[in-house]
C-alpha atoms as a PDB file:
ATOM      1  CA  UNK A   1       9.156 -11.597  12.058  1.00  0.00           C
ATOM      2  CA  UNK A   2       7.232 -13.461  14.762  1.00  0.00           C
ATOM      3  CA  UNK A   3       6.379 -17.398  15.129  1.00  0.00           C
ATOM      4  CA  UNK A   4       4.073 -18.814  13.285  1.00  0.00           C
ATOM      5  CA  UNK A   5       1.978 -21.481  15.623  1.00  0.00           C
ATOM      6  CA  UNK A   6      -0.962 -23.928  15.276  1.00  0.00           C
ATOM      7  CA  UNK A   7      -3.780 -24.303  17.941  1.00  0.00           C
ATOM      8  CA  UNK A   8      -6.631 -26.754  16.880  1.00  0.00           C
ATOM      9  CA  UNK A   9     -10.279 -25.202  17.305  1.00  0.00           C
ATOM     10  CA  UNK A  10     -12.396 -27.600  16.079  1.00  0.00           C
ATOM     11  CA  UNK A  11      -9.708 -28.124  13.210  1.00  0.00           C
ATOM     12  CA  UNK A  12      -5.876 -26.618  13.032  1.00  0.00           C
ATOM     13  CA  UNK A  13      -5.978 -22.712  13.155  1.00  0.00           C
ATOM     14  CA  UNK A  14      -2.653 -20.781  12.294  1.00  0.00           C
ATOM     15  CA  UNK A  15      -1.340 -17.759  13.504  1.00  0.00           C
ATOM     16  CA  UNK A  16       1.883 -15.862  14.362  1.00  0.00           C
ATOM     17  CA  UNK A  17       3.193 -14.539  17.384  1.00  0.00           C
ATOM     18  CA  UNK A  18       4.821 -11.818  17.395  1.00  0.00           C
ATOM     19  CA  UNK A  19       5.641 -11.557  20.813  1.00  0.00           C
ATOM     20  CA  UNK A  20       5.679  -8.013  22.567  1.00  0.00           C
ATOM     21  CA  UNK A  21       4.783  -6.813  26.357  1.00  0.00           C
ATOM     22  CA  UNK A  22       1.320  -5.204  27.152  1.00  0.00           C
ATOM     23  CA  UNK A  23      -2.487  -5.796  26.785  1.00  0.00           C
ATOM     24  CA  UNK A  24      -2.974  -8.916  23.716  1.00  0.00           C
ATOM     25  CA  UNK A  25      -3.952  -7.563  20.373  1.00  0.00           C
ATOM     26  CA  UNK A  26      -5.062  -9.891  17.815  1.00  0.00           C
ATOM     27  CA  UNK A  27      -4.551  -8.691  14.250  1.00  0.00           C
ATOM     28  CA  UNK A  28      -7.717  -9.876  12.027  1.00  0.00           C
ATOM     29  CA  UNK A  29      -7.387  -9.739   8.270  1.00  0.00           C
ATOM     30  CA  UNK A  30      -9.846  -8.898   6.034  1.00  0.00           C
ATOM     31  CA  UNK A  31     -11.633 -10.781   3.068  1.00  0.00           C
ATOM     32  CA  UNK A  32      -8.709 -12.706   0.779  1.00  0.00           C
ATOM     33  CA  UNK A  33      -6.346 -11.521   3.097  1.00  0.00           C
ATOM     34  CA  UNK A  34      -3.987 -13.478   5.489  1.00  0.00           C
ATOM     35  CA  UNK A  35      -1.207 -13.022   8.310  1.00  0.00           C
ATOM     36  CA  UNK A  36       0.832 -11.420   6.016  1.00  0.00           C
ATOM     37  CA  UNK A  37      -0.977  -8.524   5.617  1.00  0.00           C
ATOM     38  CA  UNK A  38      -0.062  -6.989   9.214  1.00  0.00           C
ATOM     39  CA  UNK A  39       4.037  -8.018   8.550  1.00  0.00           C
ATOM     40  CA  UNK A  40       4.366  -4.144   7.650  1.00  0.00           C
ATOM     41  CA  UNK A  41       3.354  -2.788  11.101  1.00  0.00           C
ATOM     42  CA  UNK A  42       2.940  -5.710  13.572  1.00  0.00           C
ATOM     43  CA  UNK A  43       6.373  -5.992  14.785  1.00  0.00           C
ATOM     44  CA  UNK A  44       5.842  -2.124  15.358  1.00  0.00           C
ATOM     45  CA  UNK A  45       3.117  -2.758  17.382  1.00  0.00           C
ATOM     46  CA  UNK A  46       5.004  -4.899  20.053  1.00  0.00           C
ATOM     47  CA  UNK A  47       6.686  -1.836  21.701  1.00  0.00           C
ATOM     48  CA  UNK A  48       2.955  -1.577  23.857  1.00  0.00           C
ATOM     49  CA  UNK A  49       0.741  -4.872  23.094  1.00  0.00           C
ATOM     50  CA  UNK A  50       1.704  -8.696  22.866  1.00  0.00           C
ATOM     51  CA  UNK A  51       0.935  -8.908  19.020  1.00  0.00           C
ATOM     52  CA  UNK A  52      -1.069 -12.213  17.440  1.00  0.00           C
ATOM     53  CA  UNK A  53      -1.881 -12.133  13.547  1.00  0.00           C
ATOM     54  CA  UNK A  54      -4.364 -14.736  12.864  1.00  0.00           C
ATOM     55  CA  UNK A  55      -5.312 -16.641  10.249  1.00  0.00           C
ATOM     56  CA  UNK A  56      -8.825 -17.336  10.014  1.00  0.00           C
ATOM     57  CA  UNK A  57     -10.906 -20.678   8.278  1.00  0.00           C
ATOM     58  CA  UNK A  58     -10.261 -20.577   4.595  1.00  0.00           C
ATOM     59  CA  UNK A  59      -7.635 -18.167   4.425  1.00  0.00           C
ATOM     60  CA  UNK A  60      -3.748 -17.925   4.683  1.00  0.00           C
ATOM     61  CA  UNK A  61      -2.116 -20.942   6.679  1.00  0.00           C
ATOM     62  CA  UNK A  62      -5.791 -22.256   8.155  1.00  0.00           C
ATOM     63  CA  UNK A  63      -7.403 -24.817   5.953  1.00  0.00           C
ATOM     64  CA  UNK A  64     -11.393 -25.122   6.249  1.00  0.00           C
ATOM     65  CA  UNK A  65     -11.444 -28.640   7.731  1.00  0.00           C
ATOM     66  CA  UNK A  66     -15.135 -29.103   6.978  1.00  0.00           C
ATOM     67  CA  UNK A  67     -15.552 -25.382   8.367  1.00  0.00           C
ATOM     68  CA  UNK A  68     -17.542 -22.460   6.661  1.00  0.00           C
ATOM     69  CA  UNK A  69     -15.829 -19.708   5.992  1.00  0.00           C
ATOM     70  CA  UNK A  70     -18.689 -17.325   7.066  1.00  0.00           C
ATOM     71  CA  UNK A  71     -19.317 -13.979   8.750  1.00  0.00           C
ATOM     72  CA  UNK A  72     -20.622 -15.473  11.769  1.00  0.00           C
ATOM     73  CA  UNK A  73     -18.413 -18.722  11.695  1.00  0.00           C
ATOM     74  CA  UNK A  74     -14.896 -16.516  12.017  1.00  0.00           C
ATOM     75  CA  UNK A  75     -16.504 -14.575  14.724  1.00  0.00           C
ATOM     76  CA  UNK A  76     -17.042 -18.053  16.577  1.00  0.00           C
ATOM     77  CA  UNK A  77     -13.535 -18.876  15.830  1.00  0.00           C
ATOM     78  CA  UNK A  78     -12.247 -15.351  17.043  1.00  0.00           C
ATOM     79  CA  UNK A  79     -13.998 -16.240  20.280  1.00  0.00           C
ATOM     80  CA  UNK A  80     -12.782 -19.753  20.193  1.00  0.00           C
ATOM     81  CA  UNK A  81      -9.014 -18.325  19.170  1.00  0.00           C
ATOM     82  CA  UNK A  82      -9.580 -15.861  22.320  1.00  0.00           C
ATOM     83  CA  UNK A  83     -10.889 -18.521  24.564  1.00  0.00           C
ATOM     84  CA  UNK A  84      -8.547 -21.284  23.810  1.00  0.00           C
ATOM     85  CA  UNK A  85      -5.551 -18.718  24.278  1.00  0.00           C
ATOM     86  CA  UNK A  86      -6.246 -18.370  27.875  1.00  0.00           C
ATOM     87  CA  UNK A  87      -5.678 -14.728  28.125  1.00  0.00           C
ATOM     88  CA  UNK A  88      -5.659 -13.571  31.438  1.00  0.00           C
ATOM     89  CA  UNK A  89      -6.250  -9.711  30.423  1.00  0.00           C
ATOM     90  CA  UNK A  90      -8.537  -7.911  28.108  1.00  0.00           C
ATOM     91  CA  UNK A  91      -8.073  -8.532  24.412  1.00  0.00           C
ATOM     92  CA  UNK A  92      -7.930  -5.979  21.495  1.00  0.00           C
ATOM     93  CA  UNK A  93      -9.542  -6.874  18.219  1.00  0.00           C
ATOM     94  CA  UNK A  94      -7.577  -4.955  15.573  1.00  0.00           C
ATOM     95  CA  UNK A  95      -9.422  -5.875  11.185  1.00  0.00           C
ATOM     96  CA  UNK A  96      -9.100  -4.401   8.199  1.00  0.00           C
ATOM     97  CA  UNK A  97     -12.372  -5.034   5.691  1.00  0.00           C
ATOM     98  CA  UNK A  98     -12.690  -4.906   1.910  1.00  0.00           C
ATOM     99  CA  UNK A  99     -15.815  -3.170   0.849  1.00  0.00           C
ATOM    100  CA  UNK A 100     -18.445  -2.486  -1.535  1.00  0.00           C
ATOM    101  CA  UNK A 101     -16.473   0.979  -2.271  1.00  0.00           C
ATOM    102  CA  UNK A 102     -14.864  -0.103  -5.218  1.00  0.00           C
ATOM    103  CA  UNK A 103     -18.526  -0.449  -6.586  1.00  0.00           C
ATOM    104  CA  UNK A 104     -19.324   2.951  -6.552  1.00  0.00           C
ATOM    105  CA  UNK A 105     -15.454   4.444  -7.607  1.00  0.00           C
ATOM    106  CA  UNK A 106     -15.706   1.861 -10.570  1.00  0.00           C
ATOM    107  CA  UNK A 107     -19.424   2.927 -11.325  1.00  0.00           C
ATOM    108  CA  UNK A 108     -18.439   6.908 -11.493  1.00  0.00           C
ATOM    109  CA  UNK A 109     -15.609   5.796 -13.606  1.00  0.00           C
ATOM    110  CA  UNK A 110     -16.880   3.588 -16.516  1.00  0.00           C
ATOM    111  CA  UNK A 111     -20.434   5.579 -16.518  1.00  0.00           C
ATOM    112  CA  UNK A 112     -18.314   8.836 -16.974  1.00  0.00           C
ATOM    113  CA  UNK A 113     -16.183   7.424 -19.395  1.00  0.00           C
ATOM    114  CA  UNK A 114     -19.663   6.135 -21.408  1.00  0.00           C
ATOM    115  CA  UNK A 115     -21.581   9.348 -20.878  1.00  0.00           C
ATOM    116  CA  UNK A 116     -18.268  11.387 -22.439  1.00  0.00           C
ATOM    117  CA  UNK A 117     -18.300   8.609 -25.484  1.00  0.00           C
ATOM    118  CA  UNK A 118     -22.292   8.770 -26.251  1.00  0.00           C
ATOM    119  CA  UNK A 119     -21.549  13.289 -25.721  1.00  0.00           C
ATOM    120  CA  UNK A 120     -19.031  12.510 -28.313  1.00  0.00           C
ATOM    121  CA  UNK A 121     -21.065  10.606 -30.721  1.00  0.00           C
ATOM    122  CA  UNK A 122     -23.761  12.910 -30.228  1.00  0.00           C
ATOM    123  CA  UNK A 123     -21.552  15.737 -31.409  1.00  0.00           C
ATOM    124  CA  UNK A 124     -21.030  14.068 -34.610  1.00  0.00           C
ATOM    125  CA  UNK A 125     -24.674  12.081 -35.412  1.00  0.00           C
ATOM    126  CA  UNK A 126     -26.804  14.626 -33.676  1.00  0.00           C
ATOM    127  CA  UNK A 127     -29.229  11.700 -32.052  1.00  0.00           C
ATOM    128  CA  UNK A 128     -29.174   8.985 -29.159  1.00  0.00           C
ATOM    129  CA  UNK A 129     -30.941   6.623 -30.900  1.00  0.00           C
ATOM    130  CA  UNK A 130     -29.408   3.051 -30.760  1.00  0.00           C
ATOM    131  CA  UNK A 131     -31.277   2.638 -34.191  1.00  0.00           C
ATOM    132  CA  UNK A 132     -29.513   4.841 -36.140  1.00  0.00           C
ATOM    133  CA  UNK A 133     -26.179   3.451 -35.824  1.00  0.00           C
ATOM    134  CA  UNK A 134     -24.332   0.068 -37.059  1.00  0.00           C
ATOM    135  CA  UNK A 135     -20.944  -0.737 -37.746  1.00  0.00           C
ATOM    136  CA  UNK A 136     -18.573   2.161 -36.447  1.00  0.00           C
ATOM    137  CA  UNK A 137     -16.168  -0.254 -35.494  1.00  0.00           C
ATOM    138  CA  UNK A 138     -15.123  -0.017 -39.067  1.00  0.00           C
ATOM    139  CA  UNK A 139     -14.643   3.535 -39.182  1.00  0.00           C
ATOM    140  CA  UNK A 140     -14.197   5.195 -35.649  1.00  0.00           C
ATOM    141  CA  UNK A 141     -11.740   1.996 -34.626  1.00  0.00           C
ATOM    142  CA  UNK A 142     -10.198   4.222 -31.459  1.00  0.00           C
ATOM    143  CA  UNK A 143     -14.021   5.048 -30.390  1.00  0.00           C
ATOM    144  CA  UNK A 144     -14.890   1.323 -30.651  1.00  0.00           C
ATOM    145  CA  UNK A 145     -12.016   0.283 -28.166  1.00  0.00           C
ATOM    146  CA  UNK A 146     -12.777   2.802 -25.874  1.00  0.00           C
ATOM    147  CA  UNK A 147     -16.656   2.029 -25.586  1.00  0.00           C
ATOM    148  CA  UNK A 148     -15.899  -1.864 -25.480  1.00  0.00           C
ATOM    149  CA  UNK A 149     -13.719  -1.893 -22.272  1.00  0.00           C
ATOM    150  CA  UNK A 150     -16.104   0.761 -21.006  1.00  0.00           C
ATOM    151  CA  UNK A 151     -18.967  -1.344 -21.503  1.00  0.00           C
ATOM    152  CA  UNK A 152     -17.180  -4.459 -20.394  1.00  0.00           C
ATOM    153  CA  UNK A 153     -15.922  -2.472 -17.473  1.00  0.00           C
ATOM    154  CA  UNK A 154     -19.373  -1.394 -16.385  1.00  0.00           C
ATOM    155  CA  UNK A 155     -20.745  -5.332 -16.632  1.00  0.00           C
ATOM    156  CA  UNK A 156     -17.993  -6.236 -14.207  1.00  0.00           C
ATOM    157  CA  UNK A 157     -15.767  -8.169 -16.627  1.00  0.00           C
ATOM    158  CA  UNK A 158     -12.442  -9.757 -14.804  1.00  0.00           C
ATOM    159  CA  UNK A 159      -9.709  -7.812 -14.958  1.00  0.00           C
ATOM    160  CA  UNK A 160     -11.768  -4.736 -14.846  1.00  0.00           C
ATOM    161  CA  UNK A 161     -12.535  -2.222 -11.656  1.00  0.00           C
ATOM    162  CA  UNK A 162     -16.041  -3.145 -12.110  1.00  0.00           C
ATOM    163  CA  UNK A 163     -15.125  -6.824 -11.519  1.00  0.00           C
ATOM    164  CA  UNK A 164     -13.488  -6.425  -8.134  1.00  0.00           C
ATOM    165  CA  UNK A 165     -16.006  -4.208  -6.331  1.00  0.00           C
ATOM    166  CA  UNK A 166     -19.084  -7.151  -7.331  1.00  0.00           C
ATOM    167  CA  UNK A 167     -17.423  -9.460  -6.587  1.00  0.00           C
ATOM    168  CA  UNK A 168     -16.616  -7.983  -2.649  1.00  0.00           C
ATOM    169  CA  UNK A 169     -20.203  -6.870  -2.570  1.00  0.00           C
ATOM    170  CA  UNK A 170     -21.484 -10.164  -3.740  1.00  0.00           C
ATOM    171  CA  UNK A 171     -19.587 -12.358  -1.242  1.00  0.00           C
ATOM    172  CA  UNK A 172     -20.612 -10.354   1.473  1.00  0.00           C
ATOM    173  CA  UNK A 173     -24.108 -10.525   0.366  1.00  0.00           C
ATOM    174  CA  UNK A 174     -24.049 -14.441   0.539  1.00  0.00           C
ATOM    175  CA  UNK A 175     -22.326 -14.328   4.100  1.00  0.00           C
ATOM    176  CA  UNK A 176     -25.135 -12.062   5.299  1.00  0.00           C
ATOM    177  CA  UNK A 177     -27.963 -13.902   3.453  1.00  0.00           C
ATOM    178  CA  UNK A 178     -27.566 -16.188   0.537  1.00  0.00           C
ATOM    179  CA  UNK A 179     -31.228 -15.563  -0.740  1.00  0.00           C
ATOM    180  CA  UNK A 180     -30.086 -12.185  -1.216  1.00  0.00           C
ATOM    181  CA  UNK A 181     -26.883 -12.693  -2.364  1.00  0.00           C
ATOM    182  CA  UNK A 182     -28.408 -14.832  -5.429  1.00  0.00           C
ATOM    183  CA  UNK A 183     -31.403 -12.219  -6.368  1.00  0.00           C
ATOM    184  CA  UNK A 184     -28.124  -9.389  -6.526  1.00  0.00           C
ATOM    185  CA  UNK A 185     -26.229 -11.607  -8.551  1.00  0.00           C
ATOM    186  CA  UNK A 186     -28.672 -11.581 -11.376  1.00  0.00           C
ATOM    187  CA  UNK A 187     -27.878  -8.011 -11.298  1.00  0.00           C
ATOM    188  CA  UNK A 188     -25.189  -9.567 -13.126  1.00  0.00           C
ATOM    189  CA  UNK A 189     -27.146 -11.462 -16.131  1.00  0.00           C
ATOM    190  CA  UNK A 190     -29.220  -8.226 -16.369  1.00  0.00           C
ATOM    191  CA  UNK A 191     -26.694  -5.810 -16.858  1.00  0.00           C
ATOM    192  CA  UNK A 192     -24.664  -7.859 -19.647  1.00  0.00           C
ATOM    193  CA  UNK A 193     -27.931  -8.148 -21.025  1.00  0.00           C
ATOM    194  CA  UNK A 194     -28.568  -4.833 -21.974  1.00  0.00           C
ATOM    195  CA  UNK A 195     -24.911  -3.884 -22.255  1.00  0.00           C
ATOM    196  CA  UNK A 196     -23.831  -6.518 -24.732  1.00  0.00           C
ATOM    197  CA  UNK A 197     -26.343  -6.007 -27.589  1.00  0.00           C
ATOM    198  CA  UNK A 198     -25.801  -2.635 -27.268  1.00  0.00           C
ATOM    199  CA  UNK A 199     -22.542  -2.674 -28.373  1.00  0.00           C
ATOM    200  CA  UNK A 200     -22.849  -5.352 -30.892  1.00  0.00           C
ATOM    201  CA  UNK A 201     -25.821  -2.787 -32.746  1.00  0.00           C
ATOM    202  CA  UNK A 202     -23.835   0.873 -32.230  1.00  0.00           C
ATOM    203  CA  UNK A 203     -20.212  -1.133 -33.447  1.00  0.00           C
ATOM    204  CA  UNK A 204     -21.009  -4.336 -35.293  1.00  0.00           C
ATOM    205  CA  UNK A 205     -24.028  -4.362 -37.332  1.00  0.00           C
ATOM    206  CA  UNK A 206     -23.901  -3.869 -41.102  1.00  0.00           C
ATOM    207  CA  UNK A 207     -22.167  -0.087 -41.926  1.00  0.00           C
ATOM    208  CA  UNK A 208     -25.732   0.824 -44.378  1.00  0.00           C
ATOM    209  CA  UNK A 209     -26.050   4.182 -43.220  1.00  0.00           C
ATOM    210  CA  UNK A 210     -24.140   6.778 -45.033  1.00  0.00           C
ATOM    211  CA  UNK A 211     -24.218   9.020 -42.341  1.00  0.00           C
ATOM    212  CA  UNK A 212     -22.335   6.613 -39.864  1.00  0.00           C
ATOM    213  CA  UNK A 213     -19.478   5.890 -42.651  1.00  0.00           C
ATOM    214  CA  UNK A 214     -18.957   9.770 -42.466  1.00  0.00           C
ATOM    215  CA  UNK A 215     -18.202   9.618 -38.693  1.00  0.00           C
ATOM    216  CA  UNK A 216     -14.874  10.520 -37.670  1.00  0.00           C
ATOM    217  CA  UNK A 217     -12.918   8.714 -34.898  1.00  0.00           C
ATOM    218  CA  UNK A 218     -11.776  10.140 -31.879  1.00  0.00           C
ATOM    219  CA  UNK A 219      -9.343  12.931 -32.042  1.00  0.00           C
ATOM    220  CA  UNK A 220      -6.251  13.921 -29.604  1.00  0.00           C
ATOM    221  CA  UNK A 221      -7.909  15.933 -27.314  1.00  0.00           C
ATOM    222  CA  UNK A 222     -10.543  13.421 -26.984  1.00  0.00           C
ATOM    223  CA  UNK A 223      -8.162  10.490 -27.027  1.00  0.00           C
ATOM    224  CA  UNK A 224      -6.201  12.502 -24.268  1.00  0.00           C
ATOM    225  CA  UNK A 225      -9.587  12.316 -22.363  1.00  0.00           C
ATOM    226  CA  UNK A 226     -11.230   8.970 -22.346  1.00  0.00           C
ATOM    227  CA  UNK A 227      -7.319   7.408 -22.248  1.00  0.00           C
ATOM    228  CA  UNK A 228      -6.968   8.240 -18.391  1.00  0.00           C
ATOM    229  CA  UNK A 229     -10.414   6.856 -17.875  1.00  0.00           C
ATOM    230  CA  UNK A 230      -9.475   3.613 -19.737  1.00  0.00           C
ATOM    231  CA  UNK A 231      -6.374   3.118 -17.782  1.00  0.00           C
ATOM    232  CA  UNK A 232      -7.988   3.213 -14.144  1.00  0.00           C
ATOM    233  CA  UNK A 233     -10.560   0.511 -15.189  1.00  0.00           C
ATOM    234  CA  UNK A 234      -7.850  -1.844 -15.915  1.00  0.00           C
ATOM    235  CA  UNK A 235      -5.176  -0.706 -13.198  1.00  0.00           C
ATOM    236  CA  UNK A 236      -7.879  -0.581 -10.571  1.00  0.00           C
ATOM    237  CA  UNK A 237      -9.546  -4.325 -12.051  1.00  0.00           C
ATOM    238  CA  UNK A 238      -5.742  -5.705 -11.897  1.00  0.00           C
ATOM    239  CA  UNK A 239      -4.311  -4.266  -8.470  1.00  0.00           C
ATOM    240  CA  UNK A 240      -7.292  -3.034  -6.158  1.00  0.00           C
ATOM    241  CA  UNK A 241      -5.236  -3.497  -2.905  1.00  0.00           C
ATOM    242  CA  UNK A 242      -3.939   0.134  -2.654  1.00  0.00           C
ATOM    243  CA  UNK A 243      -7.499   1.971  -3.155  1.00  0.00           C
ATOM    244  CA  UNK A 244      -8.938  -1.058  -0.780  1.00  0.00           C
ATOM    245  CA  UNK A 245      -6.499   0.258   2.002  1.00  0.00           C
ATOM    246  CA  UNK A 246      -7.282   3.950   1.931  1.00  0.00           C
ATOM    247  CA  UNK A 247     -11.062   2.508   2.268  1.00  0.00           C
ATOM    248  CA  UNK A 248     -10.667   0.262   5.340  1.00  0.00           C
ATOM    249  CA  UNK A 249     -10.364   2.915   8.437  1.00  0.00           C
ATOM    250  CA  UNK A 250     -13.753   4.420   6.989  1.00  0.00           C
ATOM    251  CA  UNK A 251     -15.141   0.806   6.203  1.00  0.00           C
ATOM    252  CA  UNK A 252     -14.382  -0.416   9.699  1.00  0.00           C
ATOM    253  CA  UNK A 253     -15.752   2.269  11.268  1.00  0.00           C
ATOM    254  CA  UNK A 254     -19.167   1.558   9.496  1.00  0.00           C
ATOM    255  CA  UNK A 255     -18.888  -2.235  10.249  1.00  0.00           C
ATOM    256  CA  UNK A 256     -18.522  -1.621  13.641  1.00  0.00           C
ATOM    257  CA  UNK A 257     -21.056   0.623  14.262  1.00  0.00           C
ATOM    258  CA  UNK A 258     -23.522  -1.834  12.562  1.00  0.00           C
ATOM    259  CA  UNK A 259     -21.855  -5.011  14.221  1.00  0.00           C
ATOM    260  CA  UNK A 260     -21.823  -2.975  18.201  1.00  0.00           C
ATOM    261  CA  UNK A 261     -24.688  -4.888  19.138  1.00  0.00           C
ATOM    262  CA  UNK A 262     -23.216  -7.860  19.160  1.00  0.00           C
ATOM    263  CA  UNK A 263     -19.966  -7.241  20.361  1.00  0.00           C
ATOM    264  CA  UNK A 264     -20.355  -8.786  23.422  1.00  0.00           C
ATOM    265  CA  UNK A 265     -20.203 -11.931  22.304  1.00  0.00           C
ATOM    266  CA  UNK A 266     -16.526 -11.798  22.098  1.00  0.00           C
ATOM    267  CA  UNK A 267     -14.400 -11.543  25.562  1.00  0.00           C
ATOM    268  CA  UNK A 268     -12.636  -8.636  24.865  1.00  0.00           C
ATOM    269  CA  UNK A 269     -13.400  -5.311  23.020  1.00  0.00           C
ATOM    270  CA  UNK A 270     -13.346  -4.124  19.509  1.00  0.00           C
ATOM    271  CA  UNK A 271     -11.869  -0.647  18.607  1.00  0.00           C
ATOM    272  CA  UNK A 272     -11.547   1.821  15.365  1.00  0.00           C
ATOM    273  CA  UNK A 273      -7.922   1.141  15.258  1.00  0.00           C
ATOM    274  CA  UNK A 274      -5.962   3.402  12.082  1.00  0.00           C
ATOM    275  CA  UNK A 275      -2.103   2.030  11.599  1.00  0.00           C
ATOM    276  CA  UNK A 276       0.161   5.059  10.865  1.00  0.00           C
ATOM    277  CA  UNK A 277       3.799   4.590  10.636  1.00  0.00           C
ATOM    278  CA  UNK A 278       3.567   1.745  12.442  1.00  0.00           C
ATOM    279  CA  UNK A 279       2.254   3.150  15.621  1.00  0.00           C
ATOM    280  CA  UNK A 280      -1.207   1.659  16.483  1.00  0.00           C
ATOM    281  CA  UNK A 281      -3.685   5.093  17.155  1.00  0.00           C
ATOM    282  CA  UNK A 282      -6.999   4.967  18.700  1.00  0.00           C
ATOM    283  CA  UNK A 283      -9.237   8.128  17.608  1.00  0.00           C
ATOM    284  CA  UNK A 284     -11.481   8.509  20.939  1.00  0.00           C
ATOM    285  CA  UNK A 285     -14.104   9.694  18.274  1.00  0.00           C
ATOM    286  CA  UNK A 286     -14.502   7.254  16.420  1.00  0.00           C
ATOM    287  CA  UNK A 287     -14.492   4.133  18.792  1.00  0.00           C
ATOM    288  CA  UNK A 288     -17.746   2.006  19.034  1.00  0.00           C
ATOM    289  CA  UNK A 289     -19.951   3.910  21.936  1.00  0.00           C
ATOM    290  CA  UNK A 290     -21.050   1.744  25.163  1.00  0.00           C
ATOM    291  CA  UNK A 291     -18.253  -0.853  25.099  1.00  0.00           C
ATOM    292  CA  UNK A 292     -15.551   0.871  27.403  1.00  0.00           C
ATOM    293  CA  UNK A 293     -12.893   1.519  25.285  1.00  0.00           C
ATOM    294  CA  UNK A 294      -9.962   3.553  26.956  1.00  0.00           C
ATOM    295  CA  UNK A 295      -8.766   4.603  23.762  1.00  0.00           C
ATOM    296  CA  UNK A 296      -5.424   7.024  25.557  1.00  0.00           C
ATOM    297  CA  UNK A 297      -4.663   3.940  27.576  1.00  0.00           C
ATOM    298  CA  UNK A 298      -4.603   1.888  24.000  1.00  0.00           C
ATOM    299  CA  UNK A 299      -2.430   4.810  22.381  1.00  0.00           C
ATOM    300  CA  UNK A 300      -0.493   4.855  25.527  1.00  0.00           C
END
């Protein structure tokens, strides 16, 4: 299960050791994450490497201590954490990262699920205009739940898959540059700005038209449709860890490409590093060109 320690970098730092024989790898988690993400595989991973899992400033057992929790302040304290170990042979830098992703699998989801809603409302009013409609809520009550947690869904509502993928991209946005990061978040004002009265005009306004008190709700089939859809904005809004997983191997290889540049700041090397079954694999591929990664001696 490994030791959990405390080495003070410019403030108390925790990590675990996990002990093991071979070259040092220090496990890095990614954003929200801690330690505890690598207990699955890191006692695994001592059969070849002497195994750290640490904790950086702001997250797990490591407290801030007046420290930022930045992009570029945890790669000083990685280089602090590698420094102030005093390892006396090259150092592996294994991460997993949470991305942006989510934005776009959230985006195809909730615009699919409206585009199917507005192809069904078109079936049965024969026009798109916002205009024409008003208080369907009343009669088409399965339509009106659907198109509210779409809607909601789409303006990044907590609890919702739309919520989780901003609120990655915005963060990182702010660690890279916090002018940016504010002009993106008014992507957020914007969007429930058109979204909102939107809804309140096709569901909530005054039922006066006698062609909208004709409209028929939503039917099995397309009940049997949108449902699915519905579902995966809330299951992906409540528990995003398993789709943020399958995107980190693809994520860190992206990061890492951007980020080779400055690699040699740290004082060992950074590698594409994919966990399966516990073994630690290094694709020869796929590792960050120019930094002199032996990636069989690694698998080895």
């Amino acid at each position: 299960m490994g030791r959990s320690q405390v080495i003070d970098l410019d403030g108390p730092v925790h990590y675990v050791d996990h002990g093991g024989e071979g070259r040092p790898l220090v496990l890095i988690h990614g954003l929200g994450g801690s330690h505890l993400n690598w207990m699955a595989v890191a006692d695994a991973l001592t059969a070849h490497h002497r195994v750290y899992a640490l904790d950086l400033a702001g997250f797990g057992l490591t407290p801030l201590s007046g420290r930022r929790a930045t992009l570029t302040r945890n790669r000083c304290l990685i280089d602090d954490f590698i420094s102030g170990m005093g390892f006396d042979s090259p150092v592996t830098l294994a991460g997993n990262s949470m991305g942006g992703l989510l934005v776009m699998i959230s985006h195809g989801i909730s615009t699919g699920a409206l585009f199917l809603l507005i192809g069904m409302l078109y079936e049965r009013r024969h026009t798109r205009s916002i205009d024409a409609f008003g208080g369907l809520a009343r009669v088409a009550p399965w339509f009106a739940v659907a198109f509210v947690i779409t809607a909601l869904a789409s303006i990044g509502l907590p609890g919702t898959s739309g919520f989780v993928g901003e609120f990655l991209a915005l963060v990182g946005a702010f660690e890279a540059s916090p002018a940016m990061g504010m002009v993106a978040a008014t992507g957020v004002i914007f969007a429930a700005f058109y979204m909102l009265p939107m809804v309140r005009k096709l569901l909530f306004n005054a039922l006066d038209e006698p062609e909208n008190r004709a409209v028929e709700d939503l039917n099995g089939r397309e009940r049997s449709v949108i449902l699915p859809l519905l579902a995966l904005m809330i299951i992906l809004g409540l528990f995003p860890t398993p789709i943020l997983r399958r995107m980190e191997p693809s994520v860190r290889l992206v990061i890492e490409r951007v980020e080779a540049a400055r690699a040699g700041e740290f004082d060992g090397e950074v590698v594409e590093v994919d966990v399966r079954n516990g073994v630690l694999m290094v694709d020869p591929a796929r590792t960050v060109p120019g930094l002199g990664i032996d990636a069989e001696e690694v698998n080895r």
